[in-house]
Structures are given as C-alpha cells and as structure tokens.
C-alpha atoms as a PDB file:
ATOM      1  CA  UNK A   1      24.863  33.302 -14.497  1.00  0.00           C
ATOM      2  CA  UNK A   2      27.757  35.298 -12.781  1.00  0.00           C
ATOM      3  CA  UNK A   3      30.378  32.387 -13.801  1.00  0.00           C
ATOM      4  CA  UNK A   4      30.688  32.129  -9.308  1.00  0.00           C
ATOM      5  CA  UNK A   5      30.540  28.399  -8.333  1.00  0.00           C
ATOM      6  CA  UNK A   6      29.787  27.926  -4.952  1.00  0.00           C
ATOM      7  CA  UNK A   7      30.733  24.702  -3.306  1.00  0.00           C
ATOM      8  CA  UNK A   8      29.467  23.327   0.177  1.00  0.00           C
ATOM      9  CA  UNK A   9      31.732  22.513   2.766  1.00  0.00           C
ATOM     10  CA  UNK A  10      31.353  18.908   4.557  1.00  0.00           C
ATOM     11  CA  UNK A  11      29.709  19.372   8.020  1.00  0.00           C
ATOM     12  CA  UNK A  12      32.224  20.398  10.735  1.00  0.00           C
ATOM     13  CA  UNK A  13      33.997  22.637   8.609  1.00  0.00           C
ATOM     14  CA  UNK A  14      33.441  25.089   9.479  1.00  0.00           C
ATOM     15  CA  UNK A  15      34.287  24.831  13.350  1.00  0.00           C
ATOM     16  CA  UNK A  16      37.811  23.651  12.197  1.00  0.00           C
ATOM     17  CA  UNK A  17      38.199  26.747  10.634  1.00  0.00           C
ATOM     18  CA  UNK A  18      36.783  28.714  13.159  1.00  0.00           C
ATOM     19  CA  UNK A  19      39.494  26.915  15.424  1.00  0.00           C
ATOM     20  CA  UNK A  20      42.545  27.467  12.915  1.00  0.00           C
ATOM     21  CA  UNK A  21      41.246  31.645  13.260  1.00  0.00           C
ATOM     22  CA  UNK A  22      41.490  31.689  16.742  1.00  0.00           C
ATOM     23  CA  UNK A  23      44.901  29.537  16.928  1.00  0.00           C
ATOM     24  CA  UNK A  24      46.608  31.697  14.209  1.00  0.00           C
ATOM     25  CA  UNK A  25      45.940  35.103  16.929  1.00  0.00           C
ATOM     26  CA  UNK A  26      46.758  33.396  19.879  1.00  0.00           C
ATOM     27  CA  UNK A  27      50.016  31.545  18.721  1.00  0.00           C
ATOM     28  CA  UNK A  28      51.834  34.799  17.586  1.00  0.00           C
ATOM     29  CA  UNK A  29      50.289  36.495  21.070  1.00  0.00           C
ATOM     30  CA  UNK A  30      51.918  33.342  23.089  1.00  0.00           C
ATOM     31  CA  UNK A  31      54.960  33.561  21.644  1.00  0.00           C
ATOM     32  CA  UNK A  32      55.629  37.835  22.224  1.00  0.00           C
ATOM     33  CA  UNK A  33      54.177  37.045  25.954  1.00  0.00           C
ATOM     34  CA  UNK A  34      56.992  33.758  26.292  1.00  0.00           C
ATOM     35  CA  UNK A  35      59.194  36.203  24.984  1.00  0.00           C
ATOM     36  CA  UNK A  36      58.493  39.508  27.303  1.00  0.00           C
ATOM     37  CA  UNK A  37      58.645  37.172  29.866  1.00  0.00           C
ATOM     38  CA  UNK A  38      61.797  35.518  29.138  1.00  0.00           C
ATOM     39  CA  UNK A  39      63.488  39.010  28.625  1.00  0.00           C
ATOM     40  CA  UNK A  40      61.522  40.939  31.462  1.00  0.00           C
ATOM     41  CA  UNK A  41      59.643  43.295  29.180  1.00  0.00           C
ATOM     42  CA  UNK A  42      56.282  44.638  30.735  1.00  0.00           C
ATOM     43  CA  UNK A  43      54.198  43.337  32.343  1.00  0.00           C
ATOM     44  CA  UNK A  44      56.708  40.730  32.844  1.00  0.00           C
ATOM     45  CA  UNK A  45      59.432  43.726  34.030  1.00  0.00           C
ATOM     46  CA  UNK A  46      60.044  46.985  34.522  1.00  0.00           C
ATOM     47  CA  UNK A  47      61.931  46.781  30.818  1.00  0.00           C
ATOM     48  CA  UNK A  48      59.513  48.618  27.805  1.00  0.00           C
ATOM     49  CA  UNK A  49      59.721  47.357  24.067  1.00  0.00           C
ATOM     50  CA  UNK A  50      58.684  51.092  23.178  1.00  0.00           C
ATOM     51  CA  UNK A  51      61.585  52.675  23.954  1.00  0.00           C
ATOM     52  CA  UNK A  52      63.966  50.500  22.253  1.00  0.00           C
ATOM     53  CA  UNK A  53      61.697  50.960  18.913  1.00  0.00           C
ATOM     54  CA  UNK A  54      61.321  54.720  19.624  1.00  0.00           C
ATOM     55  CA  UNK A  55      65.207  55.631  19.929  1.00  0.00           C
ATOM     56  CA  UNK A  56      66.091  53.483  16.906  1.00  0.00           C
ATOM     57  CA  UNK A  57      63.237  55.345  14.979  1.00  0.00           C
ATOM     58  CA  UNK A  58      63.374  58.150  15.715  1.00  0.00           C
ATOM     59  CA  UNK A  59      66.919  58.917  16.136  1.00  0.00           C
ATOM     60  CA  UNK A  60      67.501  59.047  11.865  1.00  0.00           C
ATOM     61  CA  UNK A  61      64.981  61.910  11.593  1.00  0.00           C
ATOM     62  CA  UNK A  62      66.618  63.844  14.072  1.00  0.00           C
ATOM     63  CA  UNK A  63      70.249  63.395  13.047  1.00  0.00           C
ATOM     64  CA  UNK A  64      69.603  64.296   9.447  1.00  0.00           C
ATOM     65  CA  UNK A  65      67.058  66.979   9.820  1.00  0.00           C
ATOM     66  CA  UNK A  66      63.792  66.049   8.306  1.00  0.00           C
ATOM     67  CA  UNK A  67      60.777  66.899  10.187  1.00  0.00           C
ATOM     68  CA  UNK A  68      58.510  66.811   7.514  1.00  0.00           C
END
C-alpha cells in the first residue's frame, strides 16, 4: 500500500469546481478589459500598455550599460 488515500467527492463536485476554474480566468480577464476600457488602452483606444512597460524596462539597461 502506497500510504495515498483517495477520497470520493459527493456528486456535483465536480461541476462546481469546474465552474470556480473557469471564474478564477475570467474574473482577472474582466477586470484588465474594465480597466483598458476605463483608461482607453487597446482595443478600447489608441493608448498601448506595451509601451509604458517597455520604456520603464528597458530604460535601466540602457542607462547603466549592461547588455548582457
């Protein structure tokens, strides 16, 4: 015997889970989309998150010199 106990789940189960999966991707994705929206980030706007994150990371390698 491995010492593994495996214990059955009461019927429906597994569908909640299944539903708590799919909420805890699409909650997170609502929110950024409320929030592009709300700000005017694409496709909202003609605004881009990338460039924002780009210059800020980006900018410390270049100032101090390390490329690699």
């Amino acid at each position: 015997m491995s010492g593994i106990v495996k214990l059955k789940s009461p019927a429906g189960s597994t569908q909640k889970h299944n539903y708590s999966l799919l909420a805890a991707f699409f909650f997170p994705v609502l929110v950024c989309c409320i929030g592009f929206a709300a700000t005017g980030v694409f496709p909202f706007g003609s605004r881009s998150a990338l460039i924002i994150d780009g210059s800020k990371t980006a900018s410390g390698i270049y100032t101090e010199g390390k490329f690699g």
